[in-house]
C-alpha atoms as a PDB file:
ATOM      1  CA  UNK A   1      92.906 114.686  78.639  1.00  0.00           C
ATOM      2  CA  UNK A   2      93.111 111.258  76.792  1.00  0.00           C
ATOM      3  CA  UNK A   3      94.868 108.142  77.968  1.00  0.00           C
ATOM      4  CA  UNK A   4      96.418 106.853  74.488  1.00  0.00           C
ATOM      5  CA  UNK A   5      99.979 105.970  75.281  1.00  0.00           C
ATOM      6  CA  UNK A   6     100.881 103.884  78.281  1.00  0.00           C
ATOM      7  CA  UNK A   7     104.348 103.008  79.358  1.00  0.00           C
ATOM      8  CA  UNK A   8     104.816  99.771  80.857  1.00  0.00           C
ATOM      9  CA  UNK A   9     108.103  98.851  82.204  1.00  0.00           C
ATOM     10  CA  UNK A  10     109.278  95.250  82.380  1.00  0.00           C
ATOM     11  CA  UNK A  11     111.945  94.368  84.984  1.00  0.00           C
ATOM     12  CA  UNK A  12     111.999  91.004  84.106  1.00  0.00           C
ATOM     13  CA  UNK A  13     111.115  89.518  87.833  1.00  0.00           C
ATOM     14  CA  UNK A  14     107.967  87.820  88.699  1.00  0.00           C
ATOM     15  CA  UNK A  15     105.941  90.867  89.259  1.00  0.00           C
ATOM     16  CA  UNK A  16     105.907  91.771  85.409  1.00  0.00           C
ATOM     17  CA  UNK A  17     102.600  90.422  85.082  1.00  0.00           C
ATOM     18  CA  UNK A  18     101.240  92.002  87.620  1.00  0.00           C
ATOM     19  CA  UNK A  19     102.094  95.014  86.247  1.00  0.00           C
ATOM     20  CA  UNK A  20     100.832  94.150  82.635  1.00  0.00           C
ATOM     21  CA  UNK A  21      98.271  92.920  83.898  1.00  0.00           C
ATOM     22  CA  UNK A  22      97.024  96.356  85.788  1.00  0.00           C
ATOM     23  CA  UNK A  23      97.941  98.256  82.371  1.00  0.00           C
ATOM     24  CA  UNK A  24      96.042  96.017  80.390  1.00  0.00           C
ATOM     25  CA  UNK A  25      92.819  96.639  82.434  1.00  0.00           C
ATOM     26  CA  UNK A  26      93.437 100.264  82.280  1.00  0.00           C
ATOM     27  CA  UNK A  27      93.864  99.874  78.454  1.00  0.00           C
ATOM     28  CA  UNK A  28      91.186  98.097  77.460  1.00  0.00           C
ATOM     29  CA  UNK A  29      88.508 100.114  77.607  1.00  0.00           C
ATOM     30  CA  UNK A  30      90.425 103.136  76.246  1.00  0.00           C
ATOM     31  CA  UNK A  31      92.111 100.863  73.321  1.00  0.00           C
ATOM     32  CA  UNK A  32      95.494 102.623  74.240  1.00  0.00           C
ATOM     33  CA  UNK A  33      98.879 101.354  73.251  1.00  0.00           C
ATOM     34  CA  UNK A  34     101.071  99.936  75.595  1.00  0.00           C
ATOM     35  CA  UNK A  35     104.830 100.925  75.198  1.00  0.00           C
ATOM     36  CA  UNK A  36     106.986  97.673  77.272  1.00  0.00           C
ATOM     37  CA  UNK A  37     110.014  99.311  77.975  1.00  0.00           C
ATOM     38  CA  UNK A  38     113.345  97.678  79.589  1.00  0.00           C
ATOM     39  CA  UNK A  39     116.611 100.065  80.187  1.00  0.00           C
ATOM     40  CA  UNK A  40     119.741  97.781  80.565  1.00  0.00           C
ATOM     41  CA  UNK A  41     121.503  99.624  83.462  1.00  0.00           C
ATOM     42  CA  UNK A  42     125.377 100.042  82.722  1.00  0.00           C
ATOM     43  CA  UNK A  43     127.236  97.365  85.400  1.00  0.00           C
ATOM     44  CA  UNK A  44     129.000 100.460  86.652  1.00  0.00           C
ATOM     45  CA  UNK A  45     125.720 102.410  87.683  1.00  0.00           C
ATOM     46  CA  UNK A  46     124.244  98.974  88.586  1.00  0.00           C
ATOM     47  CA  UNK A  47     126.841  98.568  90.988  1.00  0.00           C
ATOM     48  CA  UNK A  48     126.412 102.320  92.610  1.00  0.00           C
ATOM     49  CA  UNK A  49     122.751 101.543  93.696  1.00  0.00           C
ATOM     50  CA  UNK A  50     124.081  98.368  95.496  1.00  0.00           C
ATOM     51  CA  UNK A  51     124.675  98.097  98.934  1.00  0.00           C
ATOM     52  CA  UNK A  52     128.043  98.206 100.082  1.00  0.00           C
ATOM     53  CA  UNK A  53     129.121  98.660  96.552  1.00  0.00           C
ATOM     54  CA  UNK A  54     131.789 101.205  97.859  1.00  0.00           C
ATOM     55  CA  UNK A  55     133.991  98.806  99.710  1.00  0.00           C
ATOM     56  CA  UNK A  56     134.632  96.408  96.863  1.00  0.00           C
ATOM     57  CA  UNK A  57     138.218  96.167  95.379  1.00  0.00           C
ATOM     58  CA  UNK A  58     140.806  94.970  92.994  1.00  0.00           C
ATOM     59  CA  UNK A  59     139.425  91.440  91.712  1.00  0.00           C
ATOM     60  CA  UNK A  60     136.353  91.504  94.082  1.00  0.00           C
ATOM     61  CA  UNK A  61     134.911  94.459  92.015  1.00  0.00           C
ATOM     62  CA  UNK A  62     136.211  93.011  88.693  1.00  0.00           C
ATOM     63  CA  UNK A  63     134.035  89.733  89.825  1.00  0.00           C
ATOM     64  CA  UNK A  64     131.042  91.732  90.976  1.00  0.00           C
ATOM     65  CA  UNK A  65     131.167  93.991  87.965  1.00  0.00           C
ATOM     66  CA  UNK A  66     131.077  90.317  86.213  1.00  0.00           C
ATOM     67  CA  UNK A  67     128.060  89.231  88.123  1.00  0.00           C
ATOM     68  CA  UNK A  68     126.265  92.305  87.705  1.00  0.00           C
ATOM     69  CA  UNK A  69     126.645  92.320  83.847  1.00  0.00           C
ATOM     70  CA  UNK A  70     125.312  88.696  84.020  1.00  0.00           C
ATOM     71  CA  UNK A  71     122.444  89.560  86.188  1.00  0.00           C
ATOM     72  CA  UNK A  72     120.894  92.493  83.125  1.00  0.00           C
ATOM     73  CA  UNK A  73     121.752  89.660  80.816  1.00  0.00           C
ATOM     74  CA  UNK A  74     119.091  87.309  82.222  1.00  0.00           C
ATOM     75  CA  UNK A  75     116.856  90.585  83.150  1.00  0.00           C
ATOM     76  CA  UNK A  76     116.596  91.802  79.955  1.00  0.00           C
ATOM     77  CA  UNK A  77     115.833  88.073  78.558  1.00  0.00           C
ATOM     78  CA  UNK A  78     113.428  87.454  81.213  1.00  0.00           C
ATOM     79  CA  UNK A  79     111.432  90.779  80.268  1.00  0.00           C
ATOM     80  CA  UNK A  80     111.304  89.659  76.991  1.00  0.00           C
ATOM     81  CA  UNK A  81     110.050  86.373  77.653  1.00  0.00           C
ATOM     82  CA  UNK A  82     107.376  87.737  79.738  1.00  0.00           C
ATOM     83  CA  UNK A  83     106.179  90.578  77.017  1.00  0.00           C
ATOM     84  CA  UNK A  84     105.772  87.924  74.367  1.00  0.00           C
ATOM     85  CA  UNK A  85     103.906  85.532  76.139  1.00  0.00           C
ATOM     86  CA  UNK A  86     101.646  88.095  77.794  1.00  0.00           C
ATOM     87  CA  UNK A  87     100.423  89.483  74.225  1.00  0.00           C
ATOM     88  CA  UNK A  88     100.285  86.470  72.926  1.00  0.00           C
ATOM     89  CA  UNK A  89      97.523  84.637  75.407  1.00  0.00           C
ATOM     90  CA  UNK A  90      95.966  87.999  75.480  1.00  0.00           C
ATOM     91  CA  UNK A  91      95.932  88.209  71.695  1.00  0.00           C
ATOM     92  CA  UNK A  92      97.090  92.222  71.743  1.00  0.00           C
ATOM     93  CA  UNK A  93      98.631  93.059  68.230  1.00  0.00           C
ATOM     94  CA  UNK A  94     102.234  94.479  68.302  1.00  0.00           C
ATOM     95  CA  UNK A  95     102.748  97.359  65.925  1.00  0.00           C
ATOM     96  CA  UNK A  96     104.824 100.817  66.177  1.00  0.00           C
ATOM     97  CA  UNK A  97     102.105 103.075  65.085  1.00  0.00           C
ATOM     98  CA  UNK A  98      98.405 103.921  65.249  1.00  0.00           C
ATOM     99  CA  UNK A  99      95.947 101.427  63.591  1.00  0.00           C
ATOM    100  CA  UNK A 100      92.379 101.602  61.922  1.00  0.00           C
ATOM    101  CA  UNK A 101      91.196  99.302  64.159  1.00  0.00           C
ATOM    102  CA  UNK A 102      90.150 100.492  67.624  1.00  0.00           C
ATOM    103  CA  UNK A 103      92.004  97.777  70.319  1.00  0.00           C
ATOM    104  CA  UNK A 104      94.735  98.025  72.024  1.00  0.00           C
ATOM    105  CA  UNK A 105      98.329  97.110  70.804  1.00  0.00           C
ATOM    106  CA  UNK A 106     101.713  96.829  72.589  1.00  0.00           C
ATOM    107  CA  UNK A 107     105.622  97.330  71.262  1.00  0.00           C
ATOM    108  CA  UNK A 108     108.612  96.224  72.722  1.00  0.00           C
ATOM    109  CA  UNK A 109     111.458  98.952  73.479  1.00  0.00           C
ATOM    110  CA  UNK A 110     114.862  98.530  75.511  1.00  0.00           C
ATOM    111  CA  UNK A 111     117.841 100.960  75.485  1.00  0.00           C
ATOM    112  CA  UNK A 112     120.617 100.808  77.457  1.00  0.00           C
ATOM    113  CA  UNK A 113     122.099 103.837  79.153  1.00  0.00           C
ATOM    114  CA  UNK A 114     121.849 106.399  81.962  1.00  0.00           C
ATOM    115  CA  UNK A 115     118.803 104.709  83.775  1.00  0.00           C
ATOM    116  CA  UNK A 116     116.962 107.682  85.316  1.00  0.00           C
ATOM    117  CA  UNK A 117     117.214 110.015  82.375  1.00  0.00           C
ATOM    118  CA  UNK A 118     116.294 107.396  80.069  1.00  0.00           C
ATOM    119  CA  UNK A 119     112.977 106.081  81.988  1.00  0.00           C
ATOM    120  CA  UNK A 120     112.282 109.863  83.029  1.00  0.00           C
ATOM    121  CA  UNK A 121     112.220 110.759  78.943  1.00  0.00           C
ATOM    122  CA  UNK A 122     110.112 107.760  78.148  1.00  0.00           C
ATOM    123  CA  UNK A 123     107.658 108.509  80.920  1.00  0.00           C
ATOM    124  CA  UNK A 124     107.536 112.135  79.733  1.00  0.00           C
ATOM    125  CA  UNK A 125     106.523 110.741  76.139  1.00  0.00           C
ATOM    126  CA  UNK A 126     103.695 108.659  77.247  1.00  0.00           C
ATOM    127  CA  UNK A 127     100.410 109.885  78.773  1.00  0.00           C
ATOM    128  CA  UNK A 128     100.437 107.308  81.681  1.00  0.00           C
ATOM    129  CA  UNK A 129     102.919 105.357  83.116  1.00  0.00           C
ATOM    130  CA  UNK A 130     102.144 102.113  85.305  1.00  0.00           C
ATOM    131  CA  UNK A 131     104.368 100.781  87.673  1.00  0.00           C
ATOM    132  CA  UNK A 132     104.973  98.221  90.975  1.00  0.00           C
ATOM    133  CA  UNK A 133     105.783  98.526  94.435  1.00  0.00           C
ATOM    134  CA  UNK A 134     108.696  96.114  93.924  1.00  0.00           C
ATOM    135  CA  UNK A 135     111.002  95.057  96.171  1.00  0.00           C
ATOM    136  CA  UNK A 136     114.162  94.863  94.118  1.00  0.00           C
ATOM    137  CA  UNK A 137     115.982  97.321  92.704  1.00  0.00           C
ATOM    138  CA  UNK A 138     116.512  95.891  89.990  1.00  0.00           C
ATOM    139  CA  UNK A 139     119.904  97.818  89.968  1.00  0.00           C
ATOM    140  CA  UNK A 140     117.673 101.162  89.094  1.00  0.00           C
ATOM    141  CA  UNK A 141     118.189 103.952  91.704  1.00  0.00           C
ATOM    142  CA  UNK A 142     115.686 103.208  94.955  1.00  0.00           C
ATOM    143  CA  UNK A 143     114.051 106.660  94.644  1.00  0.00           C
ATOM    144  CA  UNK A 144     112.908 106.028  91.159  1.00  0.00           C
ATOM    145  CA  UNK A 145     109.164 106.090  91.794  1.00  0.00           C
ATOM    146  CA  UNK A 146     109.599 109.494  93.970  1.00  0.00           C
ATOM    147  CA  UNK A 147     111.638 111.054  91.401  1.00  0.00           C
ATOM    148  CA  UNK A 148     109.389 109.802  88.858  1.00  0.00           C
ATOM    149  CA  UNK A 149     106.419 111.576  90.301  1.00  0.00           C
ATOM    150  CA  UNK A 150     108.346 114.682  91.421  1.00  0.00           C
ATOM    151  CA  UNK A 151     109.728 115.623  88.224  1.00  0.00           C
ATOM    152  CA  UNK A 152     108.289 113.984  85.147  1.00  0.00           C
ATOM    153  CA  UNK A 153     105.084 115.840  85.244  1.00  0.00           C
ATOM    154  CA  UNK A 154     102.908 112.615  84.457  1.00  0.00           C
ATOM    155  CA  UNK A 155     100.673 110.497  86.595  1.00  0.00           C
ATOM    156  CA  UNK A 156     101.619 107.213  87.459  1.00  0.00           C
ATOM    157  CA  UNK A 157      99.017 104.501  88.097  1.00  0.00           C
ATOM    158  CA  UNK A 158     100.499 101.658  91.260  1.00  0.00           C
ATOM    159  CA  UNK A 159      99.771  98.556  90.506  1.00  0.00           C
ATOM    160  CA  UNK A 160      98.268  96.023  93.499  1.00  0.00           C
ATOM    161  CA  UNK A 161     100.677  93.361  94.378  1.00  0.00           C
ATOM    162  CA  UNK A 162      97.843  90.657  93.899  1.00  0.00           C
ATOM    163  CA  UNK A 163      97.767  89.336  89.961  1.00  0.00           C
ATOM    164  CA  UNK A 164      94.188  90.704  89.308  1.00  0.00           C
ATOM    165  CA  UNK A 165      92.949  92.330  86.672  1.00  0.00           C
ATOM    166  CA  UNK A 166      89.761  94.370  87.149  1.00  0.00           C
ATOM    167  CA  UNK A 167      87.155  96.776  85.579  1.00  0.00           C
ATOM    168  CA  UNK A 168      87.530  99.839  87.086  1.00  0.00           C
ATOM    169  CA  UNK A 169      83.872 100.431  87.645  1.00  0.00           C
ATOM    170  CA  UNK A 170      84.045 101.572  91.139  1.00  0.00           C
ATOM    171  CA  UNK A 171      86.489 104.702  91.263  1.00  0.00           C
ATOM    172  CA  UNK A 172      87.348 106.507  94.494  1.00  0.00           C
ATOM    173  CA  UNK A 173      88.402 109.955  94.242  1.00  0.00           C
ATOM    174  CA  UNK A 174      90.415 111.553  97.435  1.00  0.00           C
ATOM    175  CA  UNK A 175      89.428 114.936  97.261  1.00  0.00           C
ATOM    176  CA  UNK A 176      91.534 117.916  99.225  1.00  0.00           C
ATOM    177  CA  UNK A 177      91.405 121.653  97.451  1.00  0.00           C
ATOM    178  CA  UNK A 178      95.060 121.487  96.468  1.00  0.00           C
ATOM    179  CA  UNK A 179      96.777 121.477  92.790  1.00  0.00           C
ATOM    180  CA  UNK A 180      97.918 117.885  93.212  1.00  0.00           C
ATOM    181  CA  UNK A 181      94.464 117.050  93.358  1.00  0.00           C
ATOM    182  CA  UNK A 182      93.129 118.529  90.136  1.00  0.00           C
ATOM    183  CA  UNK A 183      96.073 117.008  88.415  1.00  0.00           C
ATOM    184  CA  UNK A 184      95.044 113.529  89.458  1.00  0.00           C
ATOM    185  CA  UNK A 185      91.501 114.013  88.466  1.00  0.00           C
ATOM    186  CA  UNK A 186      92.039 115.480  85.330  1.00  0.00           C
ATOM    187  CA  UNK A 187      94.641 112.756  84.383  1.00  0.00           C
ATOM    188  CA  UNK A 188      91.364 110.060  85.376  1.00  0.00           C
ATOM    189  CA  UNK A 189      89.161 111.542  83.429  1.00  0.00           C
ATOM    190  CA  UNK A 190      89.039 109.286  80.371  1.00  0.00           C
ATOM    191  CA  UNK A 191      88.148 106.326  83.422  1.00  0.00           C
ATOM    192  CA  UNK A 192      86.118 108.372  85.390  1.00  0.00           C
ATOM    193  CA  UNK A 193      83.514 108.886  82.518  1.00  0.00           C
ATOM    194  CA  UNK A 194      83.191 104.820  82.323  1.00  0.00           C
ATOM    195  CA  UNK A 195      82.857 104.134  85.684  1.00  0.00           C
ATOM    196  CA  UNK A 196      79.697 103.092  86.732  1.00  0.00           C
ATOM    197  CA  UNK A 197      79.955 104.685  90.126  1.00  0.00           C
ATOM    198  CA  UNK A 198      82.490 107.064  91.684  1.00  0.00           C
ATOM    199  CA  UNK A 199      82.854 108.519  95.382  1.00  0.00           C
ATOM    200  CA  UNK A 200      84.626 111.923  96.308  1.00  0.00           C
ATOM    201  CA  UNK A 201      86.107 111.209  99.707  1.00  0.00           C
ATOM    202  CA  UNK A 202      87.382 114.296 101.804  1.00  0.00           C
ATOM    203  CA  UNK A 203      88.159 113.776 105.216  1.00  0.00           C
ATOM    204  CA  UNK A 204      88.144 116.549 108.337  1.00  0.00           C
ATOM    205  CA  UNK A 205      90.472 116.080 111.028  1.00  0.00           C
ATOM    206  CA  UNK A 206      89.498 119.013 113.219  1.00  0.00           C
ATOM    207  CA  UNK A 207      85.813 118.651 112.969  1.00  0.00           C
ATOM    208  CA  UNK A 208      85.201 121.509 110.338  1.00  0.00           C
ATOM    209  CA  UNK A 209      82.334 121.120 107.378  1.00  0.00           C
ATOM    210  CA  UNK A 210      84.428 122.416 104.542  1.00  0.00           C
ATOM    211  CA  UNK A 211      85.264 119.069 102.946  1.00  0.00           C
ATOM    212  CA  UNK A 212      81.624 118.857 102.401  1.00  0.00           C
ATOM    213  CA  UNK A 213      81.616 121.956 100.547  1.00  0.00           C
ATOM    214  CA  UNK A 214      84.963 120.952  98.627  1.00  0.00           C
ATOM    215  CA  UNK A 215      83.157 117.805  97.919  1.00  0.00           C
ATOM    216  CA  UNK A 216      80.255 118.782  96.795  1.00  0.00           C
ATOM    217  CA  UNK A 217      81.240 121.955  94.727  1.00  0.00           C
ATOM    218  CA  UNK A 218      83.636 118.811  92.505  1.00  0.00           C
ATOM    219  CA  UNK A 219      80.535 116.619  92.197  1.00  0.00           C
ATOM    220  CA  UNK A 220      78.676 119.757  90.272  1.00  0.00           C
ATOM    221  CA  UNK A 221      81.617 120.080  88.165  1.00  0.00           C
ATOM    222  CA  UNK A 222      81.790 116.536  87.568  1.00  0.00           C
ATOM    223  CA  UNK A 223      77.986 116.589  85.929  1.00  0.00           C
ATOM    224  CA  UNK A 224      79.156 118.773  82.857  1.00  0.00           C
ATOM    225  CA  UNK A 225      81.716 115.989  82.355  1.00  0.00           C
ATOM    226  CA  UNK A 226      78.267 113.286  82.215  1.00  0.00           C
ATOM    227  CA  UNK A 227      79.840 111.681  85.405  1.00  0.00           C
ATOM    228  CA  UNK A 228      77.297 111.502  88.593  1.00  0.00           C
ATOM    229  CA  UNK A 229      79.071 111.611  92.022  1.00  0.00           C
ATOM    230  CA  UNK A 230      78.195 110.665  95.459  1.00  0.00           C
ATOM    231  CA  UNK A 231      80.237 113.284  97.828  1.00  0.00           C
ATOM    232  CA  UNK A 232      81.414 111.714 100.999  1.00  0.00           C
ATOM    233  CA  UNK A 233      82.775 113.742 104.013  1.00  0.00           C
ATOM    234  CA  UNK A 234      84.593 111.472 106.743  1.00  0.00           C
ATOM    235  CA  UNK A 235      86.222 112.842 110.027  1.00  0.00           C
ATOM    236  CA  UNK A 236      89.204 111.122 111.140  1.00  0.00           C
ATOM    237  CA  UNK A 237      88.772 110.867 114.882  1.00  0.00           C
ATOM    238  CA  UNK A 238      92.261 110.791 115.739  1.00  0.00           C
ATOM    239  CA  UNK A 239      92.820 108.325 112.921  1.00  0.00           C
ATOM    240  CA  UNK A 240      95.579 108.930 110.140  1.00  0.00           C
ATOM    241  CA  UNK A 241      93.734 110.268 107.465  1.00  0.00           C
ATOM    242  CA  UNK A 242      95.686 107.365 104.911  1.00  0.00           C
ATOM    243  CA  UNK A 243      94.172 104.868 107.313  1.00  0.00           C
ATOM    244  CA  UNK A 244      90.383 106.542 106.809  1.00  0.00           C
ATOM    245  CA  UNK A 245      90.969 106.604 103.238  1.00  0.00           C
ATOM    246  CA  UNK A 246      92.208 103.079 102.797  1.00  0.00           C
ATOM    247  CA  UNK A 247      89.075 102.308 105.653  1.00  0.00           C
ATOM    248  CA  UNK A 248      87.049 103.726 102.731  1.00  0.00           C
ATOM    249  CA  UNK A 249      88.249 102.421 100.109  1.00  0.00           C
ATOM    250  CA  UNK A 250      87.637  98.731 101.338  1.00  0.00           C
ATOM    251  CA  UNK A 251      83.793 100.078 102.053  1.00  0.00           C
ATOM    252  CA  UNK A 252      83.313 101.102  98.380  1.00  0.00           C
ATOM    253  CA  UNK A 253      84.841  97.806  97.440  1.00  0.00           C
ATOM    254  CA  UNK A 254      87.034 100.655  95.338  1.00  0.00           C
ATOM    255  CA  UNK A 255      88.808  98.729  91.914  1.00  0.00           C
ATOM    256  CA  UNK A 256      90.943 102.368  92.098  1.00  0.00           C
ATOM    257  CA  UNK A 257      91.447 105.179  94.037  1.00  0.00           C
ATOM    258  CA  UNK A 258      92.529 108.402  92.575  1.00  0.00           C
ATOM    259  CA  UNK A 259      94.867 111.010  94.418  1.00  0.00           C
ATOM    260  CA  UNK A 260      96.724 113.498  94.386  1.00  0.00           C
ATOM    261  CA  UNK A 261     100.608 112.957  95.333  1.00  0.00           C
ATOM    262  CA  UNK A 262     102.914 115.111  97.585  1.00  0.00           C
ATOM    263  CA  UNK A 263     100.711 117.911  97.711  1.00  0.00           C
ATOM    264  CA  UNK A 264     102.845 118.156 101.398  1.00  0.00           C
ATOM    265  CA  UNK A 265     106.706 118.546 101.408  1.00  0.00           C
ATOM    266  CA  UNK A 266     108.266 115.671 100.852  1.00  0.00           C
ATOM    267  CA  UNK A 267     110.693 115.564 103.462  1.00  0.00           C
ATOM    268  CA  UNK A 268     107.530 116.598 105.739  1.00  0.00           C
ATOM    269  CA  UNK A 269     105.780 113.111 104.671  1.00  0.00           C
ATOM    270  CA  UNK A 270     108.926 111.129 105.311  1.00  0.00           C
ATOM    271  CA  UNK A 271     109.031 112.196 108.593  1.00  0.00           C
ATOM    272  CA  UNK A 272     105.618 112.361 109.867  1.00  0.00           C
ATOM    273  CA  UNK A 273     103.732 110.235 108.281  1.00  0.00           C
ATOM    274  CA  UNK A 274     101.375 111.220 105.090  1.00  0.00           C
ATOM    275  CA  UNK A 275      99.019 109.739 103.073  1.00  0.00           C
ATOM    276  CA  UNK A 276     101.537 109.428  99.550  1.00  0.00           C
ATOM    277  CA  UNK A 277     103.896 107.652 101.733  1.00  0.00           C
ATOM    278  CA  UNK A 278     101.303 104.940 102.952  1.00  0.00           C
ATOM    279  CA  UNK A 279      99.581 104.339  99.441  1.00  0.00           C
ATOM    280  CA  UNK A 280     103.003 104.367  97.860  1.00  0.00           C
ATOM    281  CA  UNK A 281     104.091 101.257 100.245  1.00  0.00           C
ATOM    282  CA  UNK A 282     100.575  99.670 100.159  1.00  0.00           C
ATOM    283  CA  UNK A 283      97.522  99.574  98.709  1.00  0.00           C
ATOM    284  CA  UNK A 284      94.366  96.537  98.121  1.00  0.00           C
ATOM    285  CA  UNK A 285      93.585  98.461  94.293  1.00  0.00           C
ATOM    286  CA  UNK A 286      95.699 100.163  92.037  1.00  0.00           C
ATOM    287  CA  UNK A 287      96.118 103.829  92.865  1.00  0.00           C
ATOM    288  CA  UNK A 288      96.565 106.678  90.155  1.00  0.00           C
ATOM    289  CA  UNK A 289      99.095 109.360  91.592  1.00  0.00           C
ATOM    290  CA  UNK A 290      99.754 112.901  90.295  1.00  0.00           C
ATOM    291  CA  UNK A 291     102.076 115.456  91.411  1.00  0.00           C
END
């Protein structure tokens, strides 16, 4: 698999750049595009992803319908405020198709619309798509990111909250036998073959050897593919495996960990505890997700 189309969507709150800049790192070195993409939510579907938008009435909903209208106004300028000076002091060339030259470029794309169907078509044309843990809304539904990952069948790179752009030279691959798993890695290739080192971390939490086995048998595979592994089994002593693997990560000084997402029920995570759930709410490096 190639990385060659990126989706970047711009909410048009302060952690756009954050965001930009955790696509732009990614880009880079694979001189991809980078699709900016704003969907101006309807006032009336705005309004059902509010809280308490039910009990509003008569002129109170005429006024909030008002206010909400307003509010994608200045979201949708803010987003393209941010875009434009973002390419600009990072001198990337705008343009709609592929060019001779080998950098990366950027567009600018907003629709308005049903919000979910629209992003989950856009994501579904891109290879990547590169998102934030943000704490707003922004009047899109709050299970965007799940359903995202769920259902459009792409990976989904997490940006840090921290405004940092790095090399990805250090890559840390959670490793588990499951299909989730070999979606993530095979979605990483194109930046696991730059990276200058990368880890396969399994961890045991009974005490058995076969994530050594699991790990190794993935570093052999990885050596047709030119990329030289270090296996590493951990056991979690009682610990939360998400809390070894973030433990880990911070030991590798990891610039991105690669996983796979859900590979559990859903509902099963929710309740007790797994490690999509944890990396989903926090993370010190981007993470790159596949379901």
């Amino acid at each position: 698999m190639s990385i060659k189309t990126i989706l970047v969507p711009a909410g048009g709150s302060d952690s756009d750049y954050c965001i930009f800049e955790t696509a732009l790192a990614l880009a880079s070195p694979l001189a991809a595009h980078l699709e900016f993409y704003h969907v101006v939510v309807d006032a009336l579907e705005a309004a059902t992803h509010m809280p308490h938008a039910g009990f509003a009435m008569g002129a109170g909903l005429a006024s909030s319908l008002s206010e909400l209208r307003a509010s994608e106004q200045t979201r949708l300028l803010a987003a393209r405020d941010h875009v434009e000076i973002f390419c600009r002091k990072n001198g990337i060339v705008m343009c709609g198709k592929p060019q001779a030259r080998s950098e990366v470029s950027a567009r600018w794309c907003e629709e308005s619309g049903d919000s979910l169907s629209r992003i989950m078509h856009r994501v579904r044309c891109s290879d990547l798509v590169v998102m934030g843990r943000s704490k707003h809304c922004n009047h899109l539904p709050e299970n965007l990111l799940d359903r995202l990952l769920l259902e459009s069948g792409r990976p989904i790179l997490l940006a840090p909250s921290q405004n940092d752009r790095k090399v990805y030279d250090t890559i840390m691959v959670c490793w588990k036998e499951c299909r989730e798993a070999v979606h993530a890695i095979t979605a990483a290739m194109p930046l696991l073959r730059r990276a200058l080192q990368v880890v396969i971390v399994t961890v045991s939490e009974d005490g058995d050897d076969e994530g050594i086995a699991a790990a190794d048998g993935l570093a052999r595979q990885m050596l047709w593919h030119g990329i030289h592994a270090k296996p590493c089994h951990l056991a979690a002593d009682g610990r939360l495996i998400a809390k070894v693997l973030a433990s880990a990560a911070r030991d590798y000084q990891a610039d991105l960990i690669v996983m796979g997402a859900y590979s559990r029920n859903r509902l099963t995570e929710l309740i007790f505890g797994g490690c999509t759930d944890a990396f989903l709410r926090a993370a010190d490096c981007p993470v790159l997700l596949a379901h």
